[in-house]
N, C-alpha and C. Protein backbone atom coordinates (compact mmCIF):
# COMPACT_ATOMS: atom_id res chain seq x y z
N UNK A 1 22.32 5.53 0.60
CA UNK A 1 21.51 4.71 -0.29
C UNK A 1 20.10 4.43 0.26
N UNK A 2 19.72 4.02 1.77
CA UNK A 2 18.21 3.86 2.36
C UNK A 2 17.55 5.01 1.88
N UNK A 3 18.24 6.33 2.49
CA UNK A 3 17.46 7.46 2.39
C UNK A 3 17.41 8.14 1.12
N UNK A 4 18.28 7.56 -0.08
CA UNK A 4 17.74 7.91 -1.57
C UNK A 4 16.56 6.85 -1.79
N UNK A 5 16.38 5.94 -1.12
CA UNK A 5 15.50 4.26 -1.31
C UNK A 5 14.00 5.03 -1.24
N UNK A 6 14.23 5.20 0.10
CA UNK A 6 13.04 6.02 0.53
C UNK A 6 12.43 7.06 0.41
N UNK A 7 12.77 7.97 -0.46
CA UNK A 7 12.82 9.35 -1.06
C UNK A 7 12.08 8.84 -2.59
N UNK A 8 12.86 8.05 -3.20
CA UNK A 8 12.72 7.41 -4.71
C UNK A 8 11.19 6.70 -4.50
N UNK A 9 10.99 6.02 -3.18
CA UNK A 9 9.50 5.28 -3.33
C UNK A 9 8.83 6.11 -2.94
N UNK A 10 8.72 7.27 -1.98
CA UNK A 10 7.82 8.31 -2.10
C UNK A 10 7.26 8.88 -3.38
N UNK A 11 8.70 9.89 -3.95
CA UNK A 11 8.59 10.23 -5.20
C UNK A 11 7.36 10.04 -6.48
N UNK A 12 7.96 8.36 -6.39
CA UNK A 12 7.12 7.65 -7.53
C UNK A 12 6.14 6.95 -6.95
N UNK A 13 5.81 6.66 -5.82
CA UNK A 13 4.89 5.74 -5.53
C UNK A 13 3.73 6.79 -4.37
N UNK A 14 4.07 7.74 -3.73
CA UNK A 14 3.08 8.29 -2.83
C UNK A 14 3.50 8.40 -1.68
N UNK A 15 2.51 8.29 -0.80
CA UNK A 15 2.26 8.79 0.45
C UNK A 15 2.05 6.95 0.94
N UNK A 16 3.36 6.51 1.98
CA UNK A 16 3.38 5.18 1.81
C UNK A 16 3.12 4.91 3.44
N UNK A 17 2.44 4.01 3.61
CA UNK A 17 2.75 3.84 5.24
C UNK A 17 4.10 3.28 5.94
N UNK A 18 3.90 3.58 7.05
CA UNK A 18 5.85 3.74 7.49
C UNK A 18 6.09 2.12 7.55
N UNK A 19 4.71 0.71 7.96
CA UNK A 19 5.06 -0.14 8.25
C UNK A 19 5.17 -1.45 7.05
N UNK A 20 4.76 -0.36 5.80
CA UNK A 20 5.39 -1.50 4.46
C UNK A 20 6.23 -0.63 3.87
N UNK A 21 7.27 0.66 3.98
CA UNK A 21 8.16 0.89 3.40
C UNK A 21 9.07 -0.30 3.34
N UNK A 22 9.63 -0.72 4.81
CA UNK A 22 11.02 -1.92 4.65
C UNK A 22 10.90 -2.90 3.27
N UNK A 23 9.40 -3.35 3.85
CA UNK A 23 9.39 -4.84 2.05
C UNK A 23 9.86 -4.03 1.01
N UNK A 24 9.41 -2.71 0.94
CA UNK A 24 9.29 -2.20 -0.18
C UNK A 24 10.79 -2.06 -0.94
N UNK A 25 11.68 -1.69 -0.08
CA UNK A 25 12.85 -1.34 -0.75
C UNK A 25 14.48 -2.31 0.34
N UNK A 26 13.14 -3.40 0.51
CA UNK A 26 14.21 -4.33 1.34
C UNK A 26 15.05 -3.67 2.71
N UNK A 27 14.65 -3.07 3.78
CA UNK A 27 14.89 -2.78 4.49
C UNK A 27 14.72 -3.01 6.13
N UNK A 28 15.36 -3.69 6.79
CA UNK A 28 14.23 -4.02 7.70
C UNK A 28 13.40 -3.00 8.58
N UNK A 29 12.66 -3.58 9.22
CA UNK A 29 11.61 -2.32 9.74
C UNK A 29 12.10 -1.55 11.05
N UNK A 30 13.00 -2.02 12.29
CA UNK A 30 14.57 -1.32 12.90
C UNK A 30 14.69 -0.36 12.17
N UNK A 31 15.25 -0.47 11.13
CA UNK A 31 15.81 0.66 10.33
C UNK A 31 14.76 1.59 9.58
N UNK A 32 13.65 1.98 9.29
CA UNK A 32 12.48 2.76 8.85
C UNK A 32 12.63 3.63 9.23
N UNK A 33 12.81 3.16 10.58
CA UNK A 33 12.43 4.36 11.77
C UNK A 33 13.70 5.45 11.82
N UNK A 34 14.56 4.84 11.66
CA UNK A 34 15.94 5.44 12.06
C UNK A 34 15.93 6.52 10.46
N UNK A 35 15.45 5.90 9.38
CA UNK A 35 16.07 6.36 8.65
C UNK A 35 14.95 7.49 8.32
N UNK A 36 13.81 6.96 8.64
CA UNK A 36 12.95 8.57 8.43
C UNK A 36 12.81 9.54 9.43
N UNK A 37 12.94 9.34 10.52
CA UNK A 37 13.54 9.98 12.01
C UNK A 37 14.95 11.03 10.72
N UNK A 38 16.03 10.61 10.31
CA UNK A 38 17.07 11.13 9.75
C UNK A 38 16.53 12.40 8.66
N UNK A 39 15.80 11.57 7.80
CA UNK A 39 14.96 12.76 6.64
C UNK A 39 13.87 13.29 6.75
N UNK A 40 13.29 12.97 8.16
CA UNK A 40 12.65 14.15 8.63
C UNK A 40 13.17 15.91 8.99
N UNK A 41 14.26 14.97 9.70
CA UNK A 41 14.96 16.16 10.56
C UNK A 41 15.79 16.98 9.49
N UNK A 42 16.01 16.40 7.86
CA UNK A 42 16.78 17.43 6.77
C UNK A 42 15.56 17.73 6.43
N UNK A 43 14.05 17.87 6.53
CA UNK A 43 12.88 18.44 5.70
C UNK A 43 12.66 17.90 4.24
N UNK A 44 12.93 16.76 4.64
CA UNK A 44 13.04 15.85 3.29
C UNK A 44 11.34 15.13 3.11
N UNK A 45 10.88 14.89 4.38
CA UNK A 45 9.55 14.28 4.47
C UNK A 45 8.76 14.24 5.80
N UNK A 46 7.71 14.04 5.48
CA UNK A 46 7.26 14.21 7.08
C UNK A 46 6.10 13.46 7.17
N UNK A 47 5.88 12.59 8.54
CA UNK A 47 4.95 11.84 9.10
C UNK A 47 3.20 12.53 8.86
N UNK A 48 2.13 11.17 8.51
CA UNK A 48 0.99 12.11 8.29
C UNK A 48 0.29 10.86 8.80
N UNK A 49 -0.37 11.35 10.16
CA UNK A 49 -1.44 9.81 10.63
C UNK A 49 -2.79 10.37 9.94
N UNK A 50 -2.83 8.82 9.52
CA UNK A 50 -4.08 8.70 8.97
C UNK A 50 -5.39 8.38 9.84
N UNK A 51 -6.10 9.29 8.67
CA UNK A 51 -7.36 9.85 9.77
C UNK A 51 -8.46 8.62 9.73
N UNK A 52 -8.35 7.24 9.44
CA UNK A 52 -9.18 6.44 9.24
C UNK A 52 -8.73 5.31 10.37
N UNK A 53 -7.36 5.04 10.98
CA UNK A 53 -6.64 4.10 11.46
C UNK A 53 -5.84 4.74 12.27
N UNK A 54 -5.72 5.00 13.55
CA UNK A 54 -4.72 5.95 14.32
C UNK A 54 -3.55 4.90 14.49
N UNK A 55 -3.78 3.61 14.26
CA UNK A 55 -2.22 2.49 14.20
C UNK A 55 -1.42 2.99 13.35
N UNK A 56 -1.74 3.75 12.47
CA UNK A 56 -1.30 3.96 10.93
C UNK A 56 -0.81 5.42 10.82
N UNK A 57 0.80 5.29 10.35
CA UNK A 57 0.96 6.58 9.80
C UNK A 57 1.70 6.23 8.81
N UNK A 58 1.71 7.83 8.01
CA UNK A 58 2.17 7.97 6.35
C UNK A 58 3.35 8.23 6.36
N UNK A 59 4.37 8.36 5.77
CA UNK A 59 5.11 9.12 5.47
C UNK A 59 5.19 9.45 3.91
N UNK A 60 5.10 10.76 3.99
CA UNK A 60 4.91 11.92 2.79
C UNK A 60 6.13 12.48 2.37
N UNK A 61 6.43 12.62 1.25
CA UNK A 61 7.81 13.65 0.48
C UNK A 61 7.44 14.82 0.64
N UNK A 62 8.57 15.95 0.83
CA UNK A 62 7.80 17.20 0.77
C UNK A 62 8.60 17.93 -0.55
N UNK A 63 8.06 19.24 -0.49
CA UNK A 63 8.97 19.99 -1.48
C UNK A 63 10.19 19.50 -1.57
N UNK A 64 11.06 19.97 -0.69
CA UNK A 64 12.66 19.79 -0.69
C UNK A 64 12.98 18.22 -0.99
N UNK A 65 12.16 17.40 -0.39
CA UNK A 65 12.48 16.05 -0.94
C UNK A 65 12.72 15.96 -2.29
N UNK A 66 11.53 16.23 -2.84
CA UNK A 66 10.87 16.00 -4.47
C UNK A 66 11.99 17.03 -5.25
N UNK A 67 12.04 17.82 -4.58
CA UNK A 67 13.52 18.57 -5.63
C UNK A 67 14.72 17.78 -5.56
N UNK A 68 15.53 17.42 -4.25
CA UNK A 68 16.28 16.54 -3.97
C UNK A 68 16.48 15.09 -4.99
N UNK A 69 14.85 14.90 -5.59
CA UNK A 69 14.83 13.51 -6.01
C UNK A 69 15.05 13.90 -7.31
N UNK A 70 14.37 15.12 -7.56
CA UNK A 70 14.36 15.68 -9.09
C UNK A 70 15.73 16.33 -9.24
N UNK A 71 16.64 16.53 -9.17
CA UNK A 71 18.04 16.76 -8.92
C UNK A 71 18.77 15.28 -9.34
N UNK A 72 18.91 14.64 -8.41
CA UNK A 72 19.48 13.62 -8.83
C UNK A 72 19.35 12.80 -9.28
N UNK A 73 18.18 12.25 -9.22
CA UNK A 73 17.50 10.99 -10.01
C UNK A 73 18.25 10.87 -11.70
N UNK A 74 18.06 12.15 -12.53
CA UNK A 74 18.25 12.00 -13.84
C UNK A 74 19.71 10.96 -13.79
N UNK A 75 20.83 11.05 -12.69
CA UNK A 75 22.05 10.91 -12.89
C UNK A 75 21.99 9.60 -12.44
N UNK A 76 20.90 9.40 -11.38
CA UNK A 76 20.53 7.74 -11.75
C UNK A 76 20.23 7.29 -12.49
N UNK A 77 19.43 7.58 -12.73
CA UNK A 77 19.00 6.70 -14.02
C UNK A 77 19.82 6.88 -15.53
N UNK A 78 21.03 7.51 -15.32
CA UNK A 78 21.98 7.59 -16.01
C UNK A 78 22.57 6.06 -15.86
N UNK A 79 23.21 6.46 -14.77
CA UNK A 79 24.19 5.02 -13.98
C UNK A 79 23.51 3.86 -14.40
N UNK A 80 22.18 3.70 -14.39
CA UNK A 80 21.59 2.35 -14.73
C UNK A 80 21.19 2.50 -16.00
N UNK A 81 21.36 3.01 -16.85
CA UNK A 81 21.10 2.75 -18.30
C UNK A 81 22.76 2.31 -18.85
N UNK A 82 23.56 3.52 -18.63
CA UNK A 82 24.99 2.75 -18.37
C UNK A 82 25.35 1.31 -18.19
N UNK A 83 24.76 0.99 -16.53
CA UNK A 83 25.03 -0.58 -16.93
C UNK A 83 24.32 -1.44 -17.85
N UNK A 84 23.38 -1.22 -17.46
CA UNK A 84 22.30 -1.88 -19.15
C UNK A 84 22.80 -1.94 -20.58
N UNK A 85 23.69 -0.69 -20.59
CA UNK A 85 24.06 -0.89 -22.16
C UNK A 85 24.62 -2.14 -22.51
N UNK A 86 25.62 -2.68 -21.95
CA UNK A 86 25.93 -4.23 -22.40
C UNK A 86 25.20 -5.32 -22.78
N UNK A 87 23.64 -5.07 -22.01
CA UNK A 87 23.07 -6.12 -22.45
C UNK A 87 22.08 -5.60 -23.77
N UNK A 88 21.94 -6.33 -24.69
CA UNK A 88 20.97 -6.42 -25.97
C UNK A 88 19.43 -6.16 -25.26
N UNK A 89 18.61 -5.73 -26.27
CA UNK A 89 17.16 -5.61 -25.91
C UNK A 89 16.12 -6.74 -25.01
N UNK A 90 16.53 -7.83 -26.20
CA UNK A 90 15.93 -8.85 -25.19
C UNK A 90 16.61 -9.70 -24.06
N UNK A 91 17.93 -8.98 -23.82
CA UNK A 91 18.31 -9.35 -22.53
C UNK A 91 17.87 -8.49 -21.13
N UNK A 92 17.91 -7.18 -21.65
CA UNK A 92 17.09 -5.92 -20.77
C UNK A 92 16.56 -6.61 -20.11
N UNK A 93 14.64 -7.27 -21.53
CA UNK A 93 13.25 -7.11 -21.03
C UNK A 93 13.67 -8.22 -20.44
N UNK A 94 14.15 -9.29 -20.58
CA UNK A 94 14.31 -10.62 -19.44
C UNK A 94 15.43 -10.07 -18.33
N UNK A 95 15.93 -9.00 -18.28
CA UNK A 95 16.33 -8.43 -16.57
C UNK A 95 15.22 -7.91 -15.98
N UNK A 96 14.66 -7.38 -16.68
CA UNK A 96 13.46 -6.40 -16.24
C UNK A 96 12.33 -7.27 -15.77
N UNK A 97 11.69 -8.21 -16.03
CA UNK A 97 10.94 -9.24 -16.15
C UNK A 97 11.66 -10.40 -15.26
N UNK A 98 13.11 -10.69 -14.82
CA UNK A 98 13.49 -11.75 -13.73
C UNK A 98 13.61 -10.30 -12.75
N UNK A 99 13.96 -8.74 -12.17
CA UNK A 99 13.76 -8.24 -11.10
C UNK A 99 12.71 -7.72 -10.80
N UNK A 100 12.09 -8.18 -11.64
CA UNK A 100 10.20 -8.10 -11.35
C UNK A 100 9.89 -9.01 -10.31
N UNK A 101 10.36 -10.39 -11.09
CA UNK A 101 9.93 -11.45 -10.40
C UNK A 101 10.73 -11.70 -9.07
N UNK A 102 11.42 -10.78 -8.84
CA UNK A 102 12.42 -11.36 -7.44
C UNK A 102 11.58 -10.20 -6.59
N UNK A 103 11.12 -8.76 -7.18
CA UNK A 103 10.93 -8.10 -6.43
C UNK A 103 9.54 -8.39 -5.80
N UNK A 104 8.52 -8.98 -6.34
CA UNK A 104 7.24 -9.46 -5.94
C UNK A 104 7.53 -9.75 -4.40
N UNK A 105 8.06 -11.16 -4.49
CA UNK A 105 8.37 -11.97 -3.08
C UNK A 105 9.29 -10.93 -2.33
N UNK A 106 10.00 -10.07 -2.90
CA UNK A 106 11.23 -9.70 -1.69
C UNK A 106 9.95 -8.49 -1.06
N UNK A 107 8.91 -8.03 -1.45
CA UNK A 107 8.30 -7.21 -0.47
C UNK A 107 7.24 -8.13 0.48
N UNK A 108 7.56 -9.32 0.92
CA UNK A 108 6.92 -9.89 1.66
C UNK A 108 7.48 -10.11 3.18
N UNK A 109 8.91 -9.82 2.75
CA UNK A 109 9.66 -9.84 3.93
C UNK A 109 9.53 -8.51 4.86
């Protein structure tokens, strides 16, 4: 699940630095390391220091990632429309709109 976490915020979000992935997908920052150290070594993504800040590096999706994500993703986002079906429309947009609002603050941690 981290290393679909981290694959999924590449994907859709970019080329992220390694030291706000954790807020990003609630992870602590111990574990970043471990887990992109892991999907490096399957060629899933790979480290890119940035040429403005040498404190600073990226981590990037690569091909095999982005297929990996494009592969399975559809069957996620299966699973979560699935659970969604129970709730009515305007129960959705007020899920969608209260894990908005939880997710703001949870990337501060």
């Amino acid at each position: 699940p981290t290393e679909f976490a981290v694959l999924e915020l590449l994907y859709h979000k970019g080329d992220q630095p390694m030291q706000q992935i954790g807020g990003k997908i609630l992870l602590a920052s111990g574990s970043i390391t471990y887990v992109v150290d892991k999907l490096e070594q399957k060629g899933m993504l790979r480290r890119i220091a940035c040429p403005k800040d040498r404190r600073v590096t990226y981590a990037q999706i690569t091909e095999d990632g982005k297929k990996f994500i494009q592969d399975i993703f559809p069957e996620h986002a299966e699973q979560i429309n699935n659970l969604m079906s129970s709730l009515s429309e305007p129960e959705k947009l007020e899920a969608i709109e209260l894990l908005k609002k939880l997710g703001l603050p949870a990337g501060k941690f």
